[in-house]
PDB file of N, CA and C in Angstrom:
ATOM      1  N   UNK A   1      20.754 -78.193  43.068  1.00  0.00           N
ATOM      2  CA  UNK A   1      19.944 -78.655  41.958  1.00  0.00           C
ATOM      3  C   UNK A   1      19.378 -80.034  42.289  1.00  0.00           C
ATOM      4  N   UNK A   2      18.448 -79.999  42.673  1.00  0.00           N
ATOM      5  CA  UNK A   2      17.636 -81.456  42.995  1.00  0.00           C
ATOM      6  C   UNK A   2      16.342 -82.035  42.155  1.00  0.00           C
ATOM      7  N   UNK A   3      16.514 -81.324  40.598  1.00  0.00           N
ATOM      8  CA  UNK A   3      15.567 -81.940  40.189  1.00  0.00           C
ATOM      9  C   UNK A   3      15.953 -83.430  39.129  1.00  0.00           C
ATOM     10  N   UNK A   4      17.501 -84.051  39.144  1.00  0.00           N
ATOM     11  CA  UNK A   4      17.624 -84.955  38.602  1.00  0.00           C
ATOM     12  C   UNK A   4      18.045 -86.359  39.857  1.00  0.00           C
ATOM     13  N   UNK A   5      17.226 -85.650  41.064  1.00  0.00           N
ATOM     14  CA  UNK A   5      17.337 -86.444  42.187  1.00  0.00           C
ATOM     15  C   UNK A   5      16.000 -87.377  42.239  1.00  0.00           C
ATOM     16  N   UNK A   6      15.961 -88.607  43.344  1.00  0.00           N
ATOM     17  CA  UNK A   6      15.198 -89.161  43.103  1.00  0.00           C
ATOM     18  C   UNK A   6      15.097 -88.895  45.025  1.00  0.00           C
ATOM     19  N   UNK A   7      13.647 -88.755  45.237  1.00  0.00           N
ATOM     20  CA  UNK A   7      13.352 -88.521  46.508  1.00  0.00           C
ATOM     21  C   UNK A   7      12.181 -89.814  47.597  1.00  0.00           C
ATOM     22  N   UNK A   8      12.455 -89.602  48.733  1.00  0.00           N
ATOM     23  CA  UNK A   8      11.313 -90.225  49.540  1.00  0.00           C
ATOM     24  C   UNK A   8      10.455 -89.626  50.034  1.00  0.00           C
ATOM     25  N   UNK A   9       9.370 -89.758  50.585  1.00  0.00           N
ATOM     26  CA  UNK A   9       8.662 -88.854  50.742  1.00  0.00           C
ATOM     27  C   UNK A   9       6.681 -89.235  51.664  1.00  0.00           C
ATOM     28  N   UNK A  10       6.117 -88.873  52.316  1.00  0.00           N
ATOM     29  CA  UNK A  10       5.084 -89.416  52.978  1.00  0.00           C
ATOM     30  C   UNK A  10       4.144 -89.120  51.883  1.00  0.00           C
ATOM     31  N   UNK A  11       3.417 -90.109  52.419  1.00  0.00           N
ATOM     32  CA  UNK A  11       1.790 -90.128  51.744  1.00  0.00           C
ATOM     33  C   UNK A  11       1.032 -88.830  52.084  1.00  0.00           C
ATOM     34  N   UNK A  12       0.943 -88.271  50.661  1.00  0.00           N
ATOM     35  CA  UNK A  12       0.534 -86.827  50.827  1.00  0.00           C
ATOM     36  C   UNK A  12      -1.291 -87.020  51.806  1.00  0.00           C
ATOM     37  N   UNK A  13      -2.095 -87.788  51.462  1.00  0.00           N
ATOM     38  CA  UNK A  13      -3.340 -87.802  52.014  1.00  0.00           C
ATOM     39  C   UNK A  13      -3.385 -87.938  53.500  1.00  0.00           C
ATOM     40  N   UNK A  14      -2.398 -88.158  53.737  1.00  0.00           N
ATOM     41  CA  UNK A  14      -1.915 -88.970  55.610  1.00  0.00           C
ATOM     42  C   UNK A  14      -1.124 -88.316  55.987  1.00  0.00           C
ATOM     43  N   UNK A  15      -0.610 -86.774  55.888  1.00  0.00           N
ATOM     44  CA  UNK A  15      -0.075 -86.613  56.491  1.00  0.00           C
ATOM     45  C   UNK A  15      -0.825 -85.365  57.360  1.00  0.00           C
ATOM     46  N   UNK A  16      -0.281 -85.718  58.480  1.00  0.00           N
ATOM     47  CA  UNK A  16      -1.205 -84.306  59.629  1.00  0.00           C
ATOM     48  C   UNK A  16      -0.270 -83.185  59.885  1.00  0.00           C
ATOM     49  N   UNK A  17       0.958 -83.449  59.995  1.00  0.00           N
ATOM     50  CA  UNK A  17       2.187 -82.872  60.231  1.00  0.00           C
ATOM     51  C   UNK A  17       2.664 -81.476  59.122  1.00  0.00           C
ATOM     52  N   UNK A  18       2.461 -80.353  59.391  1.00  0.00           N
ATOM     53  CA  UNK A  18       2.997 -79.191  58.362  1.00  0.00           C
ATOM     54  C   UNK A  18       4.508 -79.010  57.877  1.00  0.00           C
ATOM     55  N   UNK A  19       5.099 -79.502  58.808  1.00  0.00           N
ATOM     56  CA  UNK A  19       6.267 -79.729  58.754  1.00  0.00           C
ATOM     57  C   UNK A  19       7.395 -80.628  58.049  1.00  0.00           C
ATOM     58  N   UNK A  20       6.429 -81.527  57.366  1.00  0.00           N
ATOM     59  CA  UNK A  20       6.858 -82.913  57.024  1.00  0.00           C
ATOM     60  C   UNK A  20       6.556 -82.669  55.354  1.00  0.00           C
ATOM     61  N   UNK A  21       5.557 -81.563  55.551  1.00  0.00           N
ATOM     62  CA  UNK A  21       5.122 -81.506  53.781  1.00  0.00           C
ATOM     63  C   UNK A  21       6.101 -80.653  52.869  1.00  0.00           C
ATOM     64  N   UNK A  22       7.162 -80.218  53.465  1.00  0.00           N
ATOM     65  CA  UNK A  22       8.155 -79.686  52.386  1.00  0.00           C
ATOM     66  C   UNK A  22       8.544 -80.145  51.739  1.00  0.00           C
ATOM     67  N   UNK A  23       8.594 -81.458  51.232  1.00  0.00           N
ATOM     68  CA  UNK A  23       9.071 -81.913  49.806  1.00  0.00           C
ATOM     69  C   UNK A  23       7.806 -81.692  48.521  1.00  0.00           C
ATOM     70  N   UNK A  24       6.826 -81.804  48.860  1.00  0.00           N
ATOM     71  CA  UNK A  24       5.125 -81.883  48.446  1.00  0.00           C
ATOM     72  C   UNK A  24       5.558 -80.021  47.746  1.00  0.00           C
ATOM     73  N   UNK A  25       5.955 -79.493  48.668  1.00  0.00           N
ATOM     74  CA  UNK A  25       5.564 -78.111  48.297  1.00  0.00           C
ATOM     75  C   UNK A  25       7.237 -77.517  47.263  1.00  0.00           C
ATOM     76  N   UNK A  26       8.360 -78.162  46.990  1.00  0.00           N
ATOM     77  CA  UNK A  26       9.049 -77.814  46.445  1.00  0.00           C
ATOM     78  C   UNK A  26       9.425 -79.088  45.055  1.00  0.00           C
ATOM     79  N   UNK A  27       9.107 -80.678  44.969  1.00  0.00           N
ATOM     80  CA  UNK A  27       9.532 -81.417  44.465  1.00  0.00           C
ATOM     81  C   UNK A  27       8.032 -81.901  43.399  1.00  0.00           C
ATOM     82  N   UNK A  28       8.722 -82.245  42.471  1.00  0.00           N
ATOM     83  CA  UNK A  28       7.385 -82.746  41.644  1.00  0.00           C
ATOM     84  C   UNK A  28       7.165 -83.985  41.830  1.00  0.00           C
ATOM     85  N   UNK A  29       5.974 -84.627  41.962  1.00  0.00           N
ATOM     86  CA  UNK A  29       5.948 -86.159  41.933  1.00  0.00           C
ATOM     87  C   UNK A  29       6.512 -86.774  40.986  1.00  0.00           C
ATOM     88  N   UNK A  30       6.892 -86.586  40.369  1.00  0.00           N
ATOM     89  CA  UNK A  30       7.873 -87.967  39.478  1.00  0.00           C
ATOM     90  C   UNK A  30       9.032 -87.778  39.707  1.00  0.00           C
ATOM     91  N   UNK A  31       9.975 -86.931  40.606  1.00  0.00           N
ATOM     92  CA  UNK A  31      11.147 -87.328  41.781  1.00  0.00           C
ATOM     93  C   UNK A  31      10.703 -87.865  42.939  1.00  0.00           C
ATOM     94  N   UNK A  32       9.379 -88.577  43.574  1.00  0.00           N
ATOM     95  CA  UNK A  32       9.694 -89.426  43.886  1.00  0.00           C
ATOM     96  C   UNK A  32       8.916 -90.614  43.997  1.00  0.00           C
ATOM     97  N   UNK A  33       9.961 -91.161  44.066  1.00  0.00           N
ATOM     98  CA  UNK A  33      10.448 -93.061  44.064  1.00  0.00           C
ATOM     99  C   UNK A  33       9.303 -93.659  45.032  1.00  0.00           C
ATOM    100  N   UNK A  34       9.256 -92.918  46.005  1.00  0.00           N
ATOM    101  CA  UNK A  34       8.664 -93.891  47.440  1.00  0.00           C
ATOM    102  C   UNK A  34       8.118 -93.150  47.970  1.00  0.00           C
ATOM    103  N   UNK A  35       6.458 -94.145  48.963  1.00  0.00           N
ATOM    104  CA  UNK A  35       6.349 -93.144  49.595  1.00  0.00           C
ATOM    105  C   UNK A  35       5.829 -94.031  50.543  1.00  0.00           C
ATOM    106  N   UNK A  36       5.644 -93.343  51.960  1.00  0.00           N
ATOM    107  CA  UNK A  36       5.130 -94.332  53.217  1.00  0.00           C
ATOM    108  C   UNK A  36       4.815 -93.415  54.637  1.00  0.00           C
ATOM    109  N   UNK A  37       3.811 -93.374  55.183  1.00  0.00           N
ATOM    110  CA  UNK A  37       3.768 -92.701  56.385  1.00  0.00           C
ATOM    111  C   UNK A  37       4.601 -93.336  57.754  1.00  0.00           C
ATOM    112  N   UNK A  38       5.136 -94.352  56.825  1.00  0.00           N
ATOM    113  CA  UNK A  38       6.544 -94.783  58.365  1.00  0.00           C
ATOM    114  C   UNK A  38       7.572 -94.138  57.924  1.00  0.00           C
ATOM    115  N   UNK A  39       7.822 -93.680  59.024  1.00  0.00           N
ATOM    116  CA  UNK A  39       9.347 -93.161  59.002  1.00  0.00           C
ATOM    117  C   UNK A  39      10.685 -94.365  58.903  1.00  0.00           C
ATOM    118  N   UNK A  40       9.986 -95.056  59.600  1.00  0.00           N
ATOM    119  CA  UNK A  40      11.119 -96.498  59.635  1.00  0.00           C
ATOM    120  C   UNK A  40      11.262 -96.918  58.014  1.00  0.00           C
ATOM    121  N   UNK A  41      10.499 -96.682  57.484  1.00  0.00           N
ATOM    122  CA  UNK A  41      10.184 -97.575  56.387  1.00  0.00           C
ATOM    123  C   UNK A  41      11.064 -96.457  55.710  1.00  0.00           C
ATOM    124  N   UNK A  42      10.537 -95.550  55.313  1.00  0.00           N
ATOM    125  CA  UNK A  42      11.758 -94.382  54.970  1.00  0.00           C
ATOM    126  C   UNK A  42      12.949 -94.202  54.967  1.00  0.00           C
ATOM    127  N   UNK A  43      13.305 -94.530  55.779  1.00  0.00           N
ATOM    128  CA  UNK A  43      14.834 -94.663  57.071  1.00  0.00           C
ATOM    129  C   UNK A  43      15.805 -95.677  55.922  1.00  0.00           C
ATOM    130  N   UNK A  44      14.676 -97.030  55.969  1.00  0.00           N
ATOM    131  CA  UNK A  44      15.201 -97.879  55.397  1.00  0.00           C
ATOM    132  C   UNK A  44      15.691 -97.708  53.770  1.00  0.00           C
ATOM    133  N   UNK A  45      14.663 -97.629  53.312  1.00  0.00           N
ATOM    134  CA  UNK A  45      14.540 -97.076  51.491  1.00  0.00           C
ATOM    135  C   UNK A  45      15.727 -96.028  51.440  1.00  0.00           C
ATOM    136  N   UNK A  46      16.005 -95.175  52.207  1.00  0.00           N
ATOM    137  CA  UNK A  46      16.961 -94.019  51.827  1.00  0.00           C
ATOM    138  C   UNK A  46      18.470 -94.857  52.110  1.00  0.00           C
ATOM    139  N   UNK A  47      18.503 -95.653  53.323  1.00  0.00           N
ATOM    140  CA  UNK A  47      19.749 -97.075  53.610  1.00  0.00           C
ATOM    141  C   UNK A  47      19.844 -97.445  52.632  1.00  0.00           C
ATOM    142  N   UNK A  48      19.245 -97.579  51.882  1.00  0.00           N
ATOM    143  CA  UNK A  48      18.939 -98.967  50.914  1.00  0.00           C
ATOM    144  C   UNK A  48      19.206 -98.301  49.673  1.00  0.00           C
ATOM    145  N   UNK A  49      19.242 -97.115  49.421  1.00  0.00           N
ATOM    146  CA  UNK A  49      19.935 -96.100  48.342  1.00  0.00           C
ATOM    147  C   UNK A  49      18.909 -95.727  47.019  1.00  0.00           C
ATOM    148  N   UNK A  50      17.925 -95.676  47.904  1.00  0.00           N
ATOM    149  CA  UNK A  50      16.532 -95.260  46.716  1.00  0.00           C
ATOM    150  C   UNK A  50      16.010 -94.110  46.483  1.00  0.00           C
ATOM    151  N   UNK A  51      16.903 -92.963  47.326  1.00  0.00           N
ATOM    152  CA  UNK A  51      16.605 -91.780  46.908  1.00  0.00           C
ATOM    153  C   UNK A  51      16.804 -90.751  48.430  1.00  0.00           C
ATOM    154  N   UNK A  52      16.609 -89.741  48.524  1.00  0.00           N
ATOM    155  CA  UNK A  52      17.021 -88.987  49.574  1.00  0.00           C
ATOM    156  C   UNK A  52      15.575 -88.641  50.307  1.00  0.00           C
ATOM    157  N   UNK A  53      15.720 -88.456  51.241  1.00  0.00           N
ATOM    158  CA  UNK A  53      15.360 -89.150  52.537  1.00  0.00           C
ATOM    159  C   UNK A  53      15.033 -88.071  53.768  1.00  0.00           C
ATOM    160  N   UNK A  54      14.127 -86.943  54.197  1.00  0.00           N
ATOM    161  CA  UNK A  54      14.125 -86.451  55.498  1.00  0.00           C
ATOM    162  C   UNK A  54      14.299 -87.456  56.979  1.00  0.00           C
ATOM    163  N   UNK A  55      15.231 -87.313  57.256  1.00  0.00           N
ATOM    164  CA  UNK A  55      15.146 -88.154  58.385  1.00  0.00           C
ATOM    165  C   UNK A  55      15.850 -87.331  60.010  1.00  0.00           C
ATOM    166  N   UNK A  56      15.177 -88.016  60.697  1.00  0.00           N
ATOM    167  CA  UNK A  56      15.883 -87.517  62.280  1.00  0.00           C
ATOM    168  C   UNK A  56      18.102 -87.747  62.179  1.00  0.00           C
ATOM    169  N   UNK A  57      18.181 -86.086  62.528  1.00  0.00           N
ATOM    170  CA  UNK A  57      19.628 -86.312  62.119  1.00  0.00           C
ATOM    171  C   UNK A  57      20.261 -87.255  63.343  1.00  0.00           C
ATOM    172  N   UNK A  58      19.488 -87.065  64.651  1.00  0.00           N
ATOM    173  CA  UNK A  58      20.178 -88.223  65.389  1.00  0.00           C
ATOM    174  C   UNK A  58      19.977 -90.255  65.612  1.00  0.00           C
ATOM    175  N   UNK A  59      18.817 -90.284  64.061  1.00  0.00           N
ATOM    176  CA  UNK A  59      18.735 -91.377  63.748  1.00  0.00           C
ATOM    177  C   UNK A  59      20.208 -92.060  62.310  1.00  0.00           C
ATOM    178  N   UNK A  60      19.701 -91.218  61.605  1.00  0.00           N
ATOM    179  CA  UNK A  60      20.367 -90.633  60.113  1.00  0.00           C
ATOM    180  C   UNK A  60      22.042 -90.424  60.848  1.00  0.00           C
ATOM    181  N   UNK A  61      22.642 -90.091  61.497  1.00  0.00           N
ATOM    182  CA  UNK A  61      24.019 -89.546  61.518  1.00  0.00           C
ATOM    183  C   UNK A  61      24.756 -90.866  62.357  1.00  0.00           C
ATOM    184  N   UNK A  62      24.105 -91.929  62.955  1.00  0.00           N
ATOM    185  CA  UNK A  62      24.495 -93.139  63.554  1.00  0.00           C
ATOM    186  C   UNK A  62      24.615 -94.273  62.193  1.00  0.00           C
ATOM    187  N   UNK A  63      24.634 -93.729  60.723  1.00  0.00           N
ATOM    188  CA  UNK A  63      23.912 -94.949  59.766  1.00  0.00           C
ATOM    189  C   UNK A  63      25.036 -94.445  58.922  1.00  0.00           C
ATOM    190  N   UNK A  64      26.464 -94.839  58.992  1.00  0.00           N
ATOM    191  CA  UNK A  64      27.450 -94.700  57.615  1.00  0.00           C
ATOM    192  C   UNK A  64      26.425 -94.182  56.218  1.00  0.00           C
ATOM    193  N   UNK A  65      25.672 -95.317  56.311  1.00  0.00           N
ATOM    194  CA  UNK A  65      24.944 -95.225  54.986  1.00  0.00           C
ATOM    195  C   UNK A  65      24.529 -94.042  54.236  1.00  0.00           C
ATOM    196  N   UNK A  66      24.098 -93.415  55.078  1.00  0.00           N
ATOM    197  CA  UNK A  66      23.576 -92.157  54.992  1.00  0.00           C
ATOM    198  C   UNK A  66      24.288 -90.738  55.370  1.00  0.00           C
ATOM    199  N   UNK A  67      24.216 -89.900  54.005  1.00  0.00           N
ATOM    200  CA  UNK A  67      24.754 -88.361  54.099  1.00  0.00           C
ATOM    201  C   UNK A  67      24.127 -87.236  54.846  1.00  0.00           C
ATOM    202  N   UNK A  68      24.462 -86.028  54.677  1.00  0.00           N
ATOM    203  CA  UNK A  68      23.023 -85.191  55.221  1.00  0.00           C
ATOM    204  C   UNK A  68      23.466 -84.243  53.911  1.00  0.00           C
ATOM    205  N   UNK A  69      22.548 -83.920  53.491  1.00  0.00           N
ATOM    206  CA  UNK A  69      22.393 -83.204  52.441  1.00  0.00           C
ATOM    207  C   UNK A  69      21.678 -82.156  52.336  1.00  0.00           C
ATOM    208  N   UNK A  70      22.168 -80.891  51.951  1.00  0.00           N
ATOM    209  CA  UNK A  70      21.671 -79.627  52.279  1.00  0.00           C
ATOM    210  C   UNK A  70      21.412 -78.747  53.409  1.00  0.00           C
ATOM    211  N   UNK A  71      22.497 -79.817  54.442  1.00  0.00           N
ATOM    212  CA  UNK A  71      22.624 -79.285  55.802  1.00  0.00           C
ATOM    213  C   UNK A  71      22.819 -77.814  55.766  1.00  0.00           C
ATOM    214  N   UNK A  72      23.569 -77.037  54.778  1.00  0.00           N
ATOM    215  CA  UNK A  72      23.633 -75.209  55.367  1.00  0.00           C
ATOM    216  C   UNK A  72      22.510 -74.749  54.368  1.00  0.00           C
ATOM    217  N   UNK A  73      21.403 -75.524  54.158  1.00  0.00           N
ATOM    218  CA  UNK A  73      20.398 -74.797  53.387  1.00  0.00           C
ATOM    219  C   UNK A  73      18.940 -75.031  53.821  1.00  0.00           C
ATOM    220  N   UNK A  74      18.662 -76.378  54.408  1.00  0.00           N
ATOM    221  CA  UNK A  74      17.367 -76.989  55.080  1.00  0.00           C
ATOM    222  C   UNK A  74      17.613 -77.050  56.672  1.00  0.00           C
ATOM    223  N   UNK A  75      16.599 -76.429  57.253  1.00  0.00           N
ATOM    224  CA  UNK A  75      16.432 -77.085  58.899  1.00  0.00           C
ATOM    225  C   UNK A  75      15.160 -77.242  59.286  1.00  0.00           C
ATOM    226  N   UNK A  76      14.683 -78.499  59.213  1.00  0.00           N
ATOM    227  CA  UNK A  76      13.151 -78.434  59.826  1.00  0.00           C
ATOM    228  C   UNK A  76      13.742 -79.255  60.981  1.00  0.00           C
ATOM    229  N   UNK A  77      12.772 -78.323  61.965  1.00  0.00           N
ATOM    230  CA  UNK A  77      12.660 -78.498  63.281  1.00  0.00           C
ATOM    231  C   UNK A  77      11.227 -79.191  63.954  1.00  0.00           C
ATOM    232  N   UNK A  78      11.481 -80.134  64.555  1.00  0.00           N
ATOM    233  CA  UNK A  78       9.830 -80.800  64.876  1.00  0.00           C
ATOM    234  C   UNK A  78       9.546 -80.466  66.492  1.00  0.00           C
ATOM    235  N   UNK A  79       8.299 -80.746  67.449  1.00  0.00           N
ATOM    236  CA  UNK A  79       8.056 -80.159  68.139  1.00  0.00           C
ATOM    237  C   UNK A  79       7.738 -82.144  68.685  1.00  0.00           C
ATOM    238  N   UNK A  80       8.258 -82.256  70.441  1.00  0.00           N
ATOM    239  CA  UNK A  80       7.931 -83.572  70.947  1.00  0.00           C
ATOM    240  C   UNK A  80       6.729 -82.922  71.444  1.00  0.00           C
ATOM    241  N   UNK A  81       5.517 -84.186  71.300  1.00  0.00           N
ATOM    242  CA  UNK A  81       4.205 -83.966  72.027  1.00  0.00           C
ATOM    243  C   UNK A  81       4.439 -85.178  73.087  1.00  0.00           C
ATOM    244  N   UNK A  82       3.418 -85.009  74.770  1.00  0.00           N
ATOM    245  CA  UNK A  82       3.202 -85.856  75.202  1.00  0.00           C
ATOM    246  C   UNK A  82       1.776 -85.108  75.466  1.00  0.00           C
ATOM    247  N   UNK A  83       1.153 -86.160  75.847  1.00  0.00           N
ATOM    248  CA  UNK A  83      -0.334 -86.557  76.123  1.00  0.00           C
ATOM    249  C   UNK A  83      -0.992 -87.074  77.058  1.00  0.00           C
ATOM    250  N   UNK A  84      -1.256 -86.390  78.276  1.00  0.00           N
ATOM    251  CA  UNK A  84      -1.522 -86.720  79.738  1.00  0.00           C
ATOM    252  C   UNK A  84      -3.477 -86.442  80.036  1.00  0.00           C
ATOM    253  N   UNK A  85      -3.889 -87.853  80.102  1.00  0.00           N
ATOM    254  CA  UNK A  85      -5.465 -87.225  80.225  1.00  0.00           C
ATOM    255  C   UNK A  85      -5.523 -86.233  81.393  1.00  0.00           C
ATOM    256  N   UNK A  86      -6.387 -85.530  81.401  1.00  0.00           N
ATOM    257  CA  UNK A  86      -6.799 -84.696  83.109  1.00  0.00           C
ATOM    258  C   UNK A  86      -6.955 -85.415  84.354  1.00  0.00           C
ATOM    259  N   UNK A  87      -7.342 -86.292  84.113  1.00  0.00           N
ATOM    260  CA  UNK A  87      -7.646 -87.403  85.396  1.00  0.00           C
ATOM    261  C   UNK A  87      -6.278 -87.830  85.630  1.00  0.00           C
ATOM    262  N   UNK A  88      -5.153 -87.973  84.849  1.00  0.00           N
ATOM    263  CA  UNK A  88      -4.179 -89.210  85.454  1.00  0.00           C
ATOM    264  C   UNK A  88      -2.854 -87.746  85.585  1.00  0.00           C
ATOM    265  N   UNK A  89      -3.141 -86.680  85.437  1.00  0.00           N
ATOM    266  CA  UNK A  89      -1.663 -85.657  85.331  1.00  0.00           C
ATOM    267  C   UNK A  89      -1.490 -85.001  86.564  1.00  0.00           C
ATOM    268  N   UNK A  90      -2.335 -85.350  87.380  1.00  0.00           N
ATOM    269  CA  UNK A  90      -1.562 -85.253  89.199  1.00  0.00           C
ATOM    270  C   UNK A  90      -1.435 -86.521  90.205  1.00  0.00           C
ATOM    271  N   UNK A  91      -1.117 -87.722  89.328  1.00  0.00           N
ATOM    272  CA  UNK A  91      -0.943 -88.646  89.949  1.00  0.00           C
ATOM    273  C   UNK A  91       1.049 -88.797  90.267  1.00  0.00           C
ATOM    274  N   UNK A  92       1.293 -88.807  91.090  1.00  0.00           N
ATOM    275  CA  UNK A  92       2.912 -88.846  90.685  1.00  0.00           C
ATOM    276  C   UNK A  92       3.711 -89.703  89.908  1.00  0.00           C
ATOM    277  N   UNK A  93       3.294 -91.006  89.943  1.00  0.00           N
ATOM    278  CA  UNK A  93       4.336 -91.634  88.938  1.00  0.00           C
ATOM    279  C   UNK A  93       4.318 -91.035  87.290  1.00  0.00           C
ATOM    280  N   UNK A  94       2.997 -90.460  87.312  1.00  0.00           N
ATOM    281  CA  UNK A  94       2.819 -89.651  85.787  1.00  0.00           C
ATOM    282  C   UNK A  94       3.742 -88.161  85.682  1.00  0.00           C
ATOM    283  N   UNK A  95       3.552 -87.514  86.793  1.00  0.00           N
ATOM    284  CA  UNK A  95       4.116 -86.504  87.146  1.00  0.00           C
ATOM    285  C   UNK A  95       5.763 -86.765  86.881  1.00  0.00           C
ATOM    286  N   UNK A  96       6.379 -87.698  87.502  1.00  0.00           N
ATOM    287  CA  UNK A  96       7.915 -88.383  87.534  1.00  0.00           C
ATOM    288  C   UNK A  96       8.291 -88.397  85.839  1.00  0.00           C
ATOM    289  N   UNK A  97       7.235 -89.502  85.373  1.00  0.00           N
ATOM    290  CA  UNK A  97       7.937 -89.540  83.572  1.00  0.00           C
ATOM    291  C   UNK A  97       7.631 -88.563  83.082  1.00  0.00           C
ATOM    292  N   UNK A  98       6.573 -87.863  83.749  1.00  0.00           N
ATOM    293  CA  UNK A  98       6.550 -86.221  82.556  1.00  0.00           C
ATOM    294  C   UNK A  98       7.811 -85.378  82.775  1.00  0.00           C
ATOM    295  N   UNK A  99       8.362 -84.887  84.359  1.00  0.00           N
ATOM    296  CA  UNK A  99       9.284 -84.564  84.262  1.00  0.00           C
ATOM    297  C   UNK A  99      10.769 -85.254  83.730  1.00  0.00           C
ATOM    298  N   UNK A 100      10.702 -86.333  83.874  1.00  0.00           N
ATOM    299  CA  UNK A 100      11.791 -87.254  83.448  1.00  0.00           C
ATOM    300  C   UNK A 100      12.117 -86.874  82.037  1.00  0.00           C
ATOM    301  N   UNK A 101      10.727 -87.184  81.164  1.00  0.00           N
ATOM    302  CA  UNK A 101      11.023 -87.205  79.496  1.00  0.00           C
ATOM    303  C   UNK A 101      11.508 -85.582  79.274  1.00  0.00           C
ATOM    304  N   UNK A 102      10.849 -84.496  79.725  1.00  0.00           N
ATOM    305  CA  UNK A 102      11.365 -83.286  80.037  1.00  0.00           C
ATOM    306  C   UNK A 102      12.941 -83.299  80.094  1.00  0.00           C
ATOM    307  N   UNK A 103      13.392 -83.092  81.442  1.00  0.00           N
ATOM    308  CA  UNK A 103      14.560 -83.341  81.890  1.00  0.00           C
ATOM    309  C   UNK A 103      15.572 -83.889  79.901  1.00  0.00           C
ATOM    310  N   UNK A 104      15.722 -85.383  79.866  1.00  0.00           N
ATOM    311  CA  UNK A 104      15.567 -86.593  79.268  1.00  0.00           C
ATOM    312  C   UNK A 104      15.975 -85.185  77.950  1.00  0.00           C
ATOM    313  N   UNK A 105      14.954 -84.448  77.535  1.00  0.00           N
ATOM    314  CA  UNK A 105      14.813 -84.060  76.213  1.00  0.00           C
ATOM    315  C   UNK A 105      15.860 -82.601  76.326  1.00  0.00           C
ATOM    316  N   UNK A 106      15.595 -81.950  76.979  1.00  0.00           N
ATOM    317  CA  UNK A 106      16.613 -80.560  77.277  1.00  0.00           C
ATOM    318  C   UNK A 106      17.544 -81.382  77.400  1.00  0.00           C
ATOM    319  N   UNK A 107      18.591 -82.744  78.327  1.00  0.00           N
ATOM    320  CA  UNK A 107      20.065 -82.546  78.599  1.00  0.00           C
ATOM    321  C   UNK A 107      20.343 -83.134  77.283  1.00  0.00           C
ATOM    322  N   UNK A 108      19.245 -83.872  76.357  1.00  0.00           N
ATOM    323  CA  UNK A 108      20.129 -83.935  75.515  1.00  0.00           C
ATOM    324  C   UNK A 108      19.446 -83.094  73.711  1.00  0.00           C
ATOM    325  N   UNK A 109      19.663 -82.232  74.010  1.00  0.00           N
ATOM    326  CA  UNK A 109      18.572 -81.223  72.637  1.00  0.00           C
ATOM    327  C   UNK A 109      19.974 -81.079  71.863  1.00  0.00           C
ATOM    328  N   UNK A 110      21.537 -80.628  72.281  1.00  0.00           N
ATOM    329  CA  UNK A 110      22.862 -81.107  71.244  1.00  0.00           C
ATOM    330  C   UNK A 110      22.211 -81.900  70.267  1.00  0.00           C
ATOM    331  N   UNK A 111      22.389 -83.408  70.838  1.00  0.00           N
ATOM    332  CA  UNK A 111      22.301 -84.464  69.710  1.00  0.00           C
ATOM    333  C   UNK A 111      20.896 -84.622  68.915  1.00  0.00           C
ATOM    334  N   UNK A 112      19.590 -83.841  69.928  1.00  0.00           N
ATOM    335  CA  UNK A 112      18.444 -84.388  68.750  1.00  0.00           C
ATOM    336  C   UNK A 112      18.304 -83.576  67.995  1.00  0.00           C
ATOM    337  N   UNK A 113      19.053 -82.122  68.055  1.00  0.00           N
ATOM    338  CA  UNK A 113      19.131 -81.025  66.996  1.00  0.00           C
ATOM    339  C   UNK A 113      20.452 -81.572  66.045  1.00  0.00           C
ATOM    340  N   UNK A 114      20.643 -82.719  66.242  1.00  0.00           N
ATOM    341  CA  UNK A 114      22.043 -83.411  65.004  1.00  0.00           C
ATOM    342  C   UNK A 114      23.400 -82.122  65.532  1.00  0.00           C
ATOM    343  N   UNK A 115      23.500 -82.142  66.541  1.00  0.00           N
ATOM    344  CA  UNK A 115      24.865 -81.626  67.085  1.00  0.00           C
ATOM    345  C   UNK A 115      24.914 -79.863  66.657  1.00  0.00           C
ATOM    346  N   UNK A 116      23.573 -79.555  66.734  1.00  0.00           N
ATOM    347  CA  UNK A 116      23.186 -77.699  66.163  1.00  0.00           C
ATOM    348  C   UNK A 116      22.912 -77.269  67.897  1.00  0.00           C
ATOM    349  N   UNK A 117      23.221 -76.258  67.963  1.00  0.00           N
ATOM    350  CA  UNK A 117      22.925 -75.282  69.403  1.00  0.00           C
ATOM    351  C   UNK A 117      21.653 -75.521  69.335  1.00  0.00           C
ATOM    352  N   UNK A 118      21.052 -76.046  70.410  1.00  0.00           N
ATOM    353  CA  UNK A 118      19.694 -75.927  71.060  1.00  0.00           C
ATOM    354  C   UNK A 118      18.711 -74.763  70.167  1.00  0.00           C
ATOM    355  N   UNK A 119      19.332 -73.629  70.118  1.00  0.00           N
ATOM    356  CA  UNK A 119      18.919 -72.208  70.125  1.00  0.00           C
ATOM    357  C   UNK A 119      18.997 -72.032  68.592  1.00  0.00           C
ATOM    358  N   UNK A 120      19.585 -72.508  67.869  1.00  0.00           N
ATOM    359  CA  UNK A 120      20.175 -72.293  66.157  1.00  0.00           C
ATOM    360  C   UNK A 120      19.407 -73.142  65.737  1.00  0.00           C
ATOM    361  N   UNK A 121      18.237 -74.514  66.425  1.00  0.00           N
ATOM    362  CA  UNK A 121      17.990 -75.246  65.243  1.00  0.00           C
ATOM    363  C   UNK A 121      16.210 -74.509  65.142  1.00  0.00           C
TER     364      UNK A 121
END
């Protein structure tokens, strides 16, 4: 029951992300409190005990402050982009951090899925 909750939430006009708009599509605006296209800023306000909060569970689960709530009922899953012009993506040192952040993101997908099987989130 989350409608005597008070929520955070992005600036509905700014957001590009489909993924991010699930509160928009289940919560009425007058649950919520705040709103901001930073996530930091978010992060903070939900620390700061102003209402509940989508946040990265491997940001969110390092912060006492913060619960996870509705963990066996919500899982949004986000997708990392990188962005390599055509001209610079067969140069090798570009080649190195592309595979690196690669690498970097699979050994550790445990913790950025908040400790969920790679495959389950």
């Amino acid at each position: 029951d989350l409608k005597n909750h008070r929520f955070i939430d992005y600036i509905d006009e700014l957001v590009a992300i489909p993924a991010v708009r699930w509160m928009s599509d289940v919560l009425r605006d007058q649950n919520i409190v705040f709103r901001s296209t930073s996530l930091v800023a978010q992060y903070h306000a939900a620390a700061a005990g102003m209402g509940i909060s989508m946040q990265p569970t491997f940001v969110a689960d390092q912060d006492p402050r913060l619960e996870r709530v509705l963990a066996d009922r919500l899982c949004v899953k986000r997708d990392f982009w990188l962005s390599i012009h055509d001209d610079l993506e067969h140069i090798p040192r570009i080649r190195n951090v592309h595979t690196f952040l690669k690498t970097l993101i699979k050994d550790n997908a445990e913790f950025l899925n908040g400790g969920l099987d790679a495959g389950a989130a």
